[in-house]
PDB file of N, CA and C in Angstrom:
ATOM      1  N   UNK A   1       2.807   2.306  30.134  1.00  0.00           N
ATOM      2  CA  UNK A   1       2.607   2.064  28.718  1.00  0.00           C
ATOM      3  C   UNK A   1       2.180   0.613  28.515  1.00  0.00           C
ATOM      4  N   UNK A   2       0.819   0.505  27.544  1.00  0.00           N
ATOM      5  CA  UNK A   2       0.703  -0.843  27.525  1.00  0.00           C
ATOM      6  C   UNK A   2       1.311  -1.429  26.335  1.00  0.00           C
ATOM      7  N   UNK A   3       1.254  -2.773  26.394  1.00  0.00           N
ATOM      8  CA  UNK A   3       2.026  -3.798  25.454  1.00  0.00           C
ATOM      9  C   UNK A   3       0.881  -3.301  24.027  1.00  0.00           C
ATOM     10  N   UNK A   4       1.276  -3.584  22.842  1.00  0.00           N
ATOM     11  CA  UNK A   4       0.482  -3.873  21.697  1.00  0.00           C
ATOM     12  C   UNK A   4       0.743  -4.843  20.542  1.00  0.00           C
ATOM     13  N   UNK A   5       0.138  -5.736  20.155  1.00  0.00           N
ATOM     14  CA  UNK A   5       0.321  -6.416  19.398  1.00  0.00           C
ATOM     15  C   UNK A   5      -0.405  -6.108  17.629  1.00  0.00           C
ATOM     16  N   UNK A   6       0.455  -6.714  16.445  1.00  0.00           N
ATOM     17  CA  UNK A   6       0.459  -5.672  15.563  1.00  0.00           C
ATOM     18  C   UNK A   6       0.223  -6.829  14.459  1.00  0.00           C
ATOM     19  N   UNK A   7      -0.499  -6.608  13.204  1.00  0.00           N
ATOM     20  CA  UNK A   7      -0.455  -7.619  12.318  1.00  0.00           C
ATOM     21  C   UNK A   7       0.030  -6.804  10.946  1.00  0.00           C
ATOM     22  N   UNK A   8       0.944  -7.735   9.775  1.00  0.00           N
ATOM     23  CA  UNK A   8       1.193  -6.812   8.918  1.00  0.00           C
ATOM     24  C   UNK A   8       0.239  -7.258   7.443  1.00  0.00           C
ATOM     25  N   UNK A   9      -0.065  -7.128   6.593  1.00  0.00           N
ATOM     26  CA  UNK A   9      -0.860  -7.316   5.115  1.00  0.00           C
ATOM     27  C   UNK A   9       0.244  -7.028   4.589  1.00  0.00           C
ATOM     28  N   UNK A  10       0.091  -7.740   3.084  1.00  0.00           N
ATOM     29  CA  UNK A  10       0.604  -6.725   1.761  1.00  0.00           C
ATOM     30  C   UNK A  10      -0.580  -6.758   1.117  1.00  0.00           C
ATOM     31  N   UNK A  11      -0.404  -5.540   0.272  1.00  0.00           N
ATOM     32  CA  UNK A  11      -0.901  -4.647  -0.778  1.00  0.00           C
ATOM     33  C   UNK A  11      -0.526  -4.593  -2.019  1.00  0.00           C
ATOM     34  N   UNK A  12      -1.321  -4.568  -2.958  1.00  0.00           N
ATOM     35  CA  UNK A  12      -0.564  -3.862  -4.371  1.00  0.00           C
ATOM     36  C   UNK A  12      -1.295  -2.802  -4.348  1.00  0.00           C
ATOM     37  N   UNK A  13      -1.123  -1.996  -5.122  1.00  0.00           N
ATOM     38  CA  UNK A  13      -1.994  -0.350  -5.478  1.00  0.00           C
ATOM     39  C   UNK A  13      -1.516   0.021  -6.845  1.00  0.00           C
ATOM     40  N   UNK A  14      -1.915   0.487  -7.639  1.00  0.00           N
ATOM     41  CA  UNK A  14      -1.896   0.994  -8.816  1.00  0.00           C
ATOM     42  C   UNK A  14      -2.364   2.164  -9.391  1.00  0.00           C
ATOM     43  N   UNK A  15      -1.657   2.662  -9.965  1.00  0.00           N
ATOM     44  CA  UNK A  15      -2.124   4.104 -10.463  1.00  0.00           C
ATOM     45  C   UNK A  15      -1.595   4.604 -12.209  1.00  0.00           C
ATOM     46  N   UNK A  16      -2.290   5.319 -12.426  1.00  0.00           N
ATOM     47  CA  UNK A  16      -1.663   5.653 -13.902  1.00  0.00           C
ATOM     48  C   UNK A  16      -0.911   6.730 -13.665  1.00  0.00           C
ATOM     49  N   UNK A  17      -1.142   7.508 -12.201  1.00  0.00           N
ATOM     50  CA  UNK A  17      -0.239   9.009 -12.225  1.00  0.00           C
ATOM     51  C   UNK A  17       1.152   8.690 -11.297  1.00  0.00           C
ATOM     52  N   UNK A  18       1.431   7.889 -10.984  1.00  0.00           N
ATOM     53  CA  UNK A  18       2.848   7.935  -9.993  1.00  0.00           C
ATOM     54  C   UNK A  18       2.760   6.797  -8.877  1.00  0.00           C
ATOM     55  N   UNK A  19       3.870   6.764  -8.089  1.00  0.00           N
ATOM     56  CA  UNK A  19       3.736   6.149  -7.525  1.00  0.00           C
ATOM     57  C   UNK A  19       2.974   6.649  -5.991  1.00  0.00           C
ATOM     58  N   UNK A  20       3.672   7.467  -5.557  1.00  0.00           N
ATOM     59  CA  UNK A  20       2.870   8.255  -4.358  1.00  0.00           C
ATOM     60  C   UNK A  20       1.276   7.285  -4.347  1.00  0.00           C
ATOM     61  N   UNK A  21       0.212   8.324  -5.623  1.00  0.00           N
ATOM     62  CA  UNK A  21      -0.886   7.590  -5.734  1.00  0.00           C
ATOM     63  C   UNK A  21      -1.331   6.090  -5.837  1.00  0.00           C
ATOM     64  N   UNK A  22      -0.120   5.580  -6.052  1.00  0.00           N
ATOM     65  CA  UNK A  22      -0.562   4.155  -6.303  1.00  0.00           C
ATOM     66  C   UNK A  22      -0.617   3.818  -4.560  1.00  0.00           C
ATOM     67  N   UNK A  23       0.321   3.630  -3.894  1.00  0.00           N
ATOM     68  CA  UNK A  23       0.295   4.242  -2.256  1.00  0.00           C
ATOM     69  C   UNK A  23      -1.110   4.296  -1.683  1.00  0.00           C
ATOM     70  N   UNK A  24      -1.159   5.587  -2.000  1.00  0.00           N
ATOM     71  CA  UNK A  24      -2.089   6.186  -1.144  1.00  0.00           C
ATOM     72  C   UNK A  24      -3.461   5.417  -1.983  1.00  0.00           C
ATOM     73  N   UNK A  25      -3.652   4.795  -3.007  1.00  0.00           N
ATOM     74  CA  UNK A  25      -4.828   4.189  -3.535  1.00  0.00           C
ATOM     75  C   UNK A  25      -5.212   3.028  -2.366  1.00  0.00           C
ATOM     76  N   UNK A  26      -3.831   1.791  -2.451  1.00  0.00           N
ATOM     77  CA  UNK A  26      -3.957   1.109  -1.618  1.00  0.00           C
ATOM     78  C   UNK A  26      -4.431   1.375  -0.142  1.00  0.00           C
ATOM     79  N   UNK A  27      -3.861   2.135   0.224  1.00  0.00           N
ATOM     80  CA  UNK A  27      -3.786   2.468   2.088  1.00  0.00           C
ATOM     81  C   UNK A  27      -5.540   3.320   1.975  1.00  0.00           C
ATOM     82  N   UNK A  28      -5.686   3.579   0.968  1.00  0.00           N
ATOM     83  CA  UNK A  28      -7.655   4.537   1.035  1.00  0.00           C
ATOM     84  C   UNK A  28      -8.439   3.375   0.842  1.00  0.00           C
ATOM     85  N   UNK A  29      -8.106   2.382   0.620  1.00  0.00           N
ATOM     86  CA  UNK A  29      -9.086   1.126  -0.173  1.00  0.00           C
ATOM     87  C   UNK A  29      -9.071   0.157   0.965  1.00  0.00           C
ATOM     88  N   UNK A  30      -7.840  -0.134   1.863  1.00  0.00           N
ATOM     89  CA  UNK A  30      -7.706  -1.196   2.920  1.00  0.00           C
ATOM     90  C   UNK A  30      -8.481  -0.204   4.569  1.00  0.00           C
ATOM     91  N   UNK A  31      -8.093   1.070   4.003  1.00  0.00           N
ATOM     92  CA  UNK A  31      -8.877   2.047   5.682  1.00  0.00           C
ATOM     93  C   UNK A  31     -10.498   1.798   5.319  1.00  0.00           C
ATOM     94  N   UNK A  32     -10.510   0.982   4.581  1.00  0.00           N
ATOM     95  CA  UNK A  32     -12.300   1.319   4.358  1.00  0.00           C
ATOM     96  C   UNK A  32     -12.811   0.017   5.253  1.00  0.00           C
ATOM     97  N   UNK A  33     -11.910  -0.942   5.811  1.00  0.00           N
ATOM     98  CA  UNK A  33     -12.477  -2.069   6.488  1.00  0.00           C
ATOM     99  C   UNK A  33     -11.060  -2.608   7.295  1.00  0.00           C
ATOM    100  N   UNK A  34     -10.097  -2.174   7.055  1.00  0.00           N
ATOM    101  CA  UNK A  34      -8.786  -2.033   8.461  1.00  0.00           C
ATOM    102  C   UNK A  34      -9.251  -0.966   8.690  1.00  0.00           C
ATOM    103  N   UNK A  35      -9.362  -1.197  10.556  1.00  0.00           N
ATOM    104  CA  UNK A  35      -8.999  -0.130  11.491  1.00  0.00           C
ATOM    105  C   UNK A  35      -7.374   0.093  12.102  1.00  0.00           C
ATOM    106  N   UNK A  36      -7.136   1.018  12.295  1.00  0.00           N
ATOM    107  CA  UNK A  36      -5.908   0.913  13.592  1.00  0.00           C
ATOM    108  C   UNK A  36      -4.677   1.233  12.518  1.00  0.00           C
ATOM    109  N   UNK A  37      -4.629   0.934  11.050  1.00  0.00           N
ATOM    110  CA  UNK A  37      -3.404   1.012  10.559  1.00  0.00           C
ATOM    111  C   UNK A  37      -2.599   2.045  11.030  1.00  0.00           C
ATOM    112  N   UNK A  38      -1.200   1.423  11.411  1.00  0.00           N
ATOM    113  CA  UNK A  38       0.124   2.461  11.845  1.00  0.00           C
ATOM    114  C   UNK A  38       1.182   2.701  10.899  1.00  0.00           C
ATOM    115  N   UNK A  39       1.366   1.908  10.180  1.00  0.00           N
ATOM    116  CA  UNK A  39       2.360   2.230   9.189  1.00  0.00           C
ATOM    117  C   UNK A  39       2.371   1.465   7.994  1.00  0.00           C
ATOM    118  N   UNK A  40       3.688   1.765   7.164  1.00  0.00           N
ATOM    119  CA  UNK A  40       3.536   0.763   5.518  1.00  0.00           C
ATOM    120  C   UNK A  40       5.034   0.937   5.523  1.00  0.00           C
ATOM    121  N   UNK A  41       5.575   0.131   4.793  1.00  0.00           N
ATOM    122  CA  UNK A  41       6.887  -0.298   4.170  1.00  0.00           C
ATOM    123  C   UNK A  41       6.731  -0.758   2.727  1.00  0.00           C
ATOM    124  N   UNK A  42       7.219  -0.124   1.924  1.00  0.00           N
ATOM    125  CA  UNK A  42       7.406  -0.160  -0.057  1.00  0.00           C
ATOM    126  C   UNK A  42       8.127  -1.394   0.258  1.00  0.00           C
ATOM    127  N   UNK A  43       7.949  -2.240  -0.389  1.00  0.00           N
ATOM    128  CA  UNK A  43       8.306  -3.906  -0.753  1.00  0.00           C
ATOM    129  C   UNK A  43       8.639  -3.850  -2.081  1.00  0.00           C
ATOM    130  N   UNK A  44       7.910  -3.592  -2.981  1.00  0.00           N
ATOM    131  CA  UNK A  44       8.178  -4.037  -4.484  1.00  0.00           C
ATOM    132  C   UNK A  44       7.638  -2.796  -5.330  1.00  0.00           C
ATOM    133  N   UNK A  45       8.261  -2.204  -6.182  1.00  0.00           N
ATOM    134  CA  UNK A  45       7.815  -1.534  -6.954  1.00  0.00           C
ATOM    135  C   UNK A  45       7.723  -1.808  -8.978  1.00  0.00           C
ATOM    136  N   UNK A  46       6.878  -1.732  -9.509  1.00  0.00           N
ATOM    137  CA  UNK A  46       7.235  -2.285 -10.717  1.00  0.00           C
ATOM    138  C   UNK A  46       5.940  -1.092 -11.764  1.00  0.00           C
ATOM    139  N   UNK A  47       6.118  -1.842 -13.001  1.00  0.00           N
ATOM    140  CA  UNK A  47       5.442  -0.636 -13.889  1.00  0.00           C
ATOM    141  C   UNK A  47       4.549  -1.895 -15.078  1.00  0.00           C
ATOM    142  N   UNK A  48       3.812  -0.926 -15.393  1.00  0.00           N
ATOM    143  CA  UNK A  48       3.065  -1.350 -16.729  1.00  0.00           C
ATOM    144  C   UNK A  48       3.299  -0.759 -17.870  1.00  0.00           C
ATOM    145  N   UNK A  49       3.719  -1.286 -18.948  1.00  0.00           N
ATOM    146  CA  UNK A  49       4.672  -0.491 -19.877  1.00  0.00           C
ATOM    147  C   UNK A  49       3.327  -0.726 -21.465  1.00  0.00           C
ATOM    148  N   UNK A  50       2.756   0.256 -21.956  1.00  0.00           N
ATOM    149  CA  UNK A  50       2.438   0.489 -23.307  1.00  0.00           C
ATOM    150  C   UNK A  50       2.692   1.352 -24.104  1.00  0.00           C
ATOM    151  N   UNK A  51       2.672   0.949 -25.370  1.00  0.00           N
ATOM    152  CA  UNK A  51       3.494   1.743 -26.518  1.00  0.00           C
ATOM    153  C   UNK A  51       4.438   2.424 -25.848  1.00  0.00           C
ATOM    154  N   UNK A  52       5.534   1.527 -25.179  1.00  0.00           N
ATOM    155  CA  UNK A  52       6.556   1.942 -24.898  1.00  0.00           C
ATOM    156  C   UNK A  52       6.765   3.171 -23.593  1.00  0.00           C
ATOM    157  N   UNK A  53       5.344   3.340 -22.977  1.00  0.00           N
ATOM    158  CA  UNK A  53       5.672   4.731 -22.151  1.00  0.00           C
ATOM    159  C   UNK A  53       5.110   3.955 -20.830  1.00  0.00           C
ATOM    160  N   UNK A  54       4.688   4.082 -19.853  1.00  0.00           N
ATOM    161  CA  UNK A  54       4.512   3.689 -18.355  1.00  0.00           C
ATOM    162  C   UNK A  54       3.313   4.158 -18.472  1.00  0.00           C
ATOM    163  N   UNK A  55       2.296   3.106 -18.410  1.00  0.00           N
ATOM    164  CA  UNK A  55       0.857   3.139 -18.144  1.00  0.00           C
ATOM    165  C   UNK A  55       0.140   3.307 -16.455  1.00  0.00           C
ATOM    166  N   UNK A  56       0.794   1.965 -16.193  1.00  0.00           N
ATOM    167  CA  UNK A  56       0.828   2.153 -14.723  1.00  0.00           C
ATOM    168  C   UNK A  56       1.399   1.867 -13.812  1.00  0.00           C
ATOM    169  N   UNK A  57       1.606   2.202 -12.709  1.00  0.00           N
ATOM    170  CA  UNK A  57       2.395   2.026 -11.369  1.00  0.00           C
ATOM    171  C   UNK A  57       2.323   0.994 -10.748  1.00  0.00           C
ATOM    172  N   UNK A  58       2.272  -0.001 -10.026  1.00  0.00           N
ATOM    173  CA  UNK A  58       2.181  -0.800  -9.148  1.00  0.00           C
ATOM    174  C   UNK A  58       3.039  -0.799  -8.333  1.00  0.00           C
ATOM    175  N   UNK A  59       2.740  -0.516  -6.934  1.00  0.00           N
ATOM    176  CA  UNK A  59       3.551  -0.652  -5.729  1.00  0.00           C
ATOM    177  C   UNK A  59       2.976  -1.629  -4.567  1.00  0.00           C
ATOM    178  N   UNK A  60       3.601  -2.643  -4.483  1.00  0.00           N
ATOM    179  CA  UNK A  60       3.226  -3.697  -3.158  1.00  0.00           C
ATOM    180  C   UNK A  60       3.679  -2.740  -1.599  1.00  0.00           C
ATOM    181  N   UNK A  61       2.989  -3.135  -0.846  1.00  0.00           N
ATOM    182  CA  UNK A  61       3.393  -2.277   0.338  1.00  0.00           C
ATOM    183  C   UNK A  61       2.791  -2.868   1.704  1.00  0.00           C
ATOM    184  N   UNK A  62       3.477  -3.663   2.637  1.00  0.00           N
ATOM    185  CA  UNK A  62       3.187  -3.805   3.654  1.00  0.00           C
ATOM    186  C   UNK A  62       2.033  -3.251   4.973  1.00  0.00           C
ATOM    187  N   UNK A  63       1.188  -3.409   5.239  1.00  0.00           N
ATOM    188  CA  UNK A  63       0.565  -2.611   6.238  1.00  0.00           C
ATOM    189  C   UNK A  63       0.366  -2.870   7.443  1.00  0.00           C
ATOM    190  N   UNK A  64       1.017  -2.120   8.603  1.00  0.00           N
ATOM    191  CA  UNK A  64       1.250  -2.625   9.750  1.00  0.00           C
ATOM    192  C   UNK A  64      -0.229  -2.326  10.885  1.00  0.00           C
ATOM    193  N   UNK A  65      -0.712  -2.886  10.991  1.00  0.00           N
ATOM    194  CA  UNK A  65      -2.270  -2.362  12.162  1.00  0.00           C
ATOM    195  C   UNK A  65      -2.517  -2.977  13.606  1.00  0.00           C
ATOM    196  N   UNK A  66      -2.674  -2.247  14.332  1.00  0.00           N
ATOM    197  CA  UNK A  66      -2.962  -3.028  15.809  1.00  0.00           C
ATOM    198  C   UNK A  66      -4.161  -3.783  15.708  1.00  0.00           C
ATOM    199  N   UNK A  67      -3.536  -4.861  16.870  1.00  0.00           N
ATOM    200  CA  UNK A  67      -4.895  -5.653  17.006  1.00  0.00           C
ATOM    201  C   UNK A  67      -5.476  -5.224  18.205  1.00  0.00           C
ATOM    202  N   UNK A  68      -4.303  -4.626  19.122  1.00  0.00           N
ATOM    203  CA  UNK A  68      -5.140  -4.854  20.810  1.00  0.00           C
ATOM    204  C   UNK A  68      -4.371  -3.869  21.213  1.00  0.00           C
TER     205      UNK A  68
END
């Protein structure tokens, strides 16, 4: 088994439908020019609040990708 070395990003992502999508917005938008990504870790989650109801999602999220 060889050794691998790994770099991590954060992310925000945003969505008006949930969080899941806010997620998966980020991780579709960073695969378009990261290769190799292996994983993510939720860091921060928070909301956008109008007329009182949740507009949108924002989730920060770590992204873990090989280098070598």
């Amino acid at each position: 088994m060889s050794d691998h070395i790994y770099k991590k990003i954060e992310l925000t992502g945003s969505s008006s439908v949930g969080l899941q999508q806010a997620i998966e917005n980020a991780i579709e938008k960073a695969g378009q020019t990261i290769p190799n990504m292996r994983w993510f870790e939720v860091v921060e989650t928070r909301g956008h609040i109008e007329q009182n109801k949740i507009a949108h999602w924002q989730v920060t999220i770590k992204v873990g990708f090989n280098l070598g």
